[in-house]
PDB file of N, CA and C in Angstrom:
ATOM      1  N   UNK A   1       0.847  -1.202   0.000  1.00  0.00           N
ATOM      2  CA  UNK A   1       0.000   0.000   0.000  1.00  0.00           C
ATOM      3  C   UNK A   1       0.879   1.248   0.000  1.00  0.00           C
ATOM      4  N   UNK A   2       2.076   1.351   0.968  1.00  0.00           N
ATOM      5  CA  UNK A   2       2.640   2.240   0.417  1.00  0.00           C
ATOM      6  C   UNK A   2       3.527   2.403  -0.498  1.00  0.00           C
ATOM      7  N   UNK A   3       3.949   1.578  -0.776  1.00  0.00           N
ATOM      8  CA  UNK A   3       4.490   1.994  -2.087  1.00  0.00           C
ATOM      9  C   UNK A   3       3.524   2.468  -3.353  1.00  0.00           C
ATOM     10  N   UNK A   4       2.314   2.053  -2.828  1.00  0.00           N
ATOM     11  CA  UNK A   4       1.485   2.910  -4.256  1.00  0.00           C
ATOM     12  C   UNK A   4       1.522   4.041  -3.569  1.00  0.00           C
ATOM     13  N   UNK A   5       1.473   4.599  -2.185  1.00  0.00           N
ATOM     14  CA  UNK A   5       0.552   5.587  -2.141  1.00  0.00           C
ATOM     15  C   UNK A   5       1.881   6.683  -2.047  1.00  0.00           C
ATOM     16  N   UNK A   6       3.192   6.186  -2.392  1.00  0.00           N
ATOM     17  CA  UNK A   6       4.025   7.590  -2.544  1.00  0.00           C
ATOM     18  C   UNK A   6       4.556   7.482  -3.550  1.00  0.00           C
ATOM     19  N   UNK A   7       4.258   6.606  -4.900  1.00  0.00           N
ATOM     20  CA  UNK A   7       4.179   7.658  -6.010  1.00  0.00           C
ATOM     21  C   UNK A   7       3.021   8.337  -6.997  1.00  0.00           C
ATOM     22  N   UNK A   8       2.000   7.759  -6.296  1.00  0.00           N
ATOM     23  CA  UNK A   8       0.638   8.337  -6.450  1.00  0.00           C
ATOM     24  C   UNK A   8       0.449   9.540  -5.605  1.00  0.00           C
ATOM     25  N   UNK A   9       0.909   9.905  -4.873  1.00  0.00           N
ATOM     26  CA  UNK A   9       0.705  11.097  -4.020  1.00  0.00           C
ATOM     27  C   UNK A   9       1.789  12.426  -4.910  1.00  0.00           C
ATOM     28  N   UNK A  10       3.106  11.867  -5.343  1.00  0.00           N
ATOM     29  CA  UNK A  10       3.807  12.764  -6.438  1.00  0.00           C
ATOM     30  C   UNK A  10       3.302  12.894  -7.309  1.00  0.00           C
ATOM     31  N   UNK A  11       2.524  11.802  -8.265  1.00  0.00           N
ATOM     32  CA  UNK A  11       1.636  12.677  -9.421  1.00  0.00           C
ATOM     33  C   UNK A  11       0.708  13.468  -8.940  1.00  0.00           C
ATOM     34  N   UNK A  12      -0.417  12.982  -8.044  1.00  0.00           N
ATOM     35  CA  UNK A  12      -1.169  14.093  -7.590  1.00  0.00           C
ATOM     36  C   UNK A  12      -1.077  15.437  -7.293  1.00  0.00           C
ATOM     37  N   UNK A  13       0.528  15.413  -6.766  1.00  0.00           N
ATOM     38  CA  UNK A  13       1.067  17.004  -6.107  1.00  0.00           C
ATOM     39  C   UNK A  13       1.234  17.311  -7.821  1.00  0.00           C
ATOM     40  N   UNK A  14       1.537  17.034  -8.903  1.00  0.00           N
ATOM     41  CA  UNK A  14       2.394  17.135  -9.817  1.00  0.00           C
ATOM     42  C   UNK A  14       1.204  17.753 -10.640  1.00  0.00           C
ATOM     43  N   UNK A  15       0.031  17.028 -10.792  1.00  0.00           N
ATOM     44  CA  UNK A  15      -0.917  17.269 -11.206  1.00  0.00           C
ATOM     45  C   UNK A  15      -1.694  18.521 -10.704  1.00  0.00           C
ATOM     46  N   UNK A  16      -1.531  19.060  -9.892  1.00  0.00           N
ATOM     47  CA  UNK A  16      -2.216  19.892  -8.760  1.00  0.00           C
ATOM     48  C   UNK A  16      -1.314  20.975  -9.161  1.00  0.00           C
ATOM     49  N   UNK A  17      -0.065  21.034  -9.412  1.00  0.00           N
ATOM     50  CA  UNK A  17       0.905  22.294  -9.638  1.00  0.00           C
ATOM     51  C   UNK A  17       0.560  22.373 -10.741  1.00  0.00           C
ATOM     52  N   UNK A  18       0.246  21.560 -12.051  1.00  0.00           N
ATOM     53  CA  UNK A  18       0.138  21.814 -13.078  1.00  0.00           C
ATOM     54  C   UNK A  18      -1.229  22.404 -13.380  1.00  0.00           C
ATOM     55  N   UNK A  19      -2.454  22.172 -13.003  1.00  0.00           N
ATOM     56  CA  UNK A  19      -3.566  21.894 -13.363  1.00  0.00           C
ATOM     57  C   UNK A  19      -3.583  23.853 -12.310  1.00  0.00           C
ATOM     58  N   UNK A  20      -3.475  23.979 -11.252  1.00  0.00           N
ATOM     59  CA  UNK A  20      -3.175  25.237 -10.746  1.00  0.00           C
ATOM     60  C   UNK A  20      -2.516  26.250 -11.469  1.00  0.00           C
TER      61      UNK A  20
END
């Protein structure tokens, strides 16, 4: 589980800077 959930949490931030 975590390993999904910390590089799913970098696209999200990634996505969020971009999409902002």
């Amino acid at each position: 589980n975590g390993l999904w959930v910390i590089p799913f949490t970098q696209v999200y931030i990634r996505v969020d800077l971009g999409g902002a």
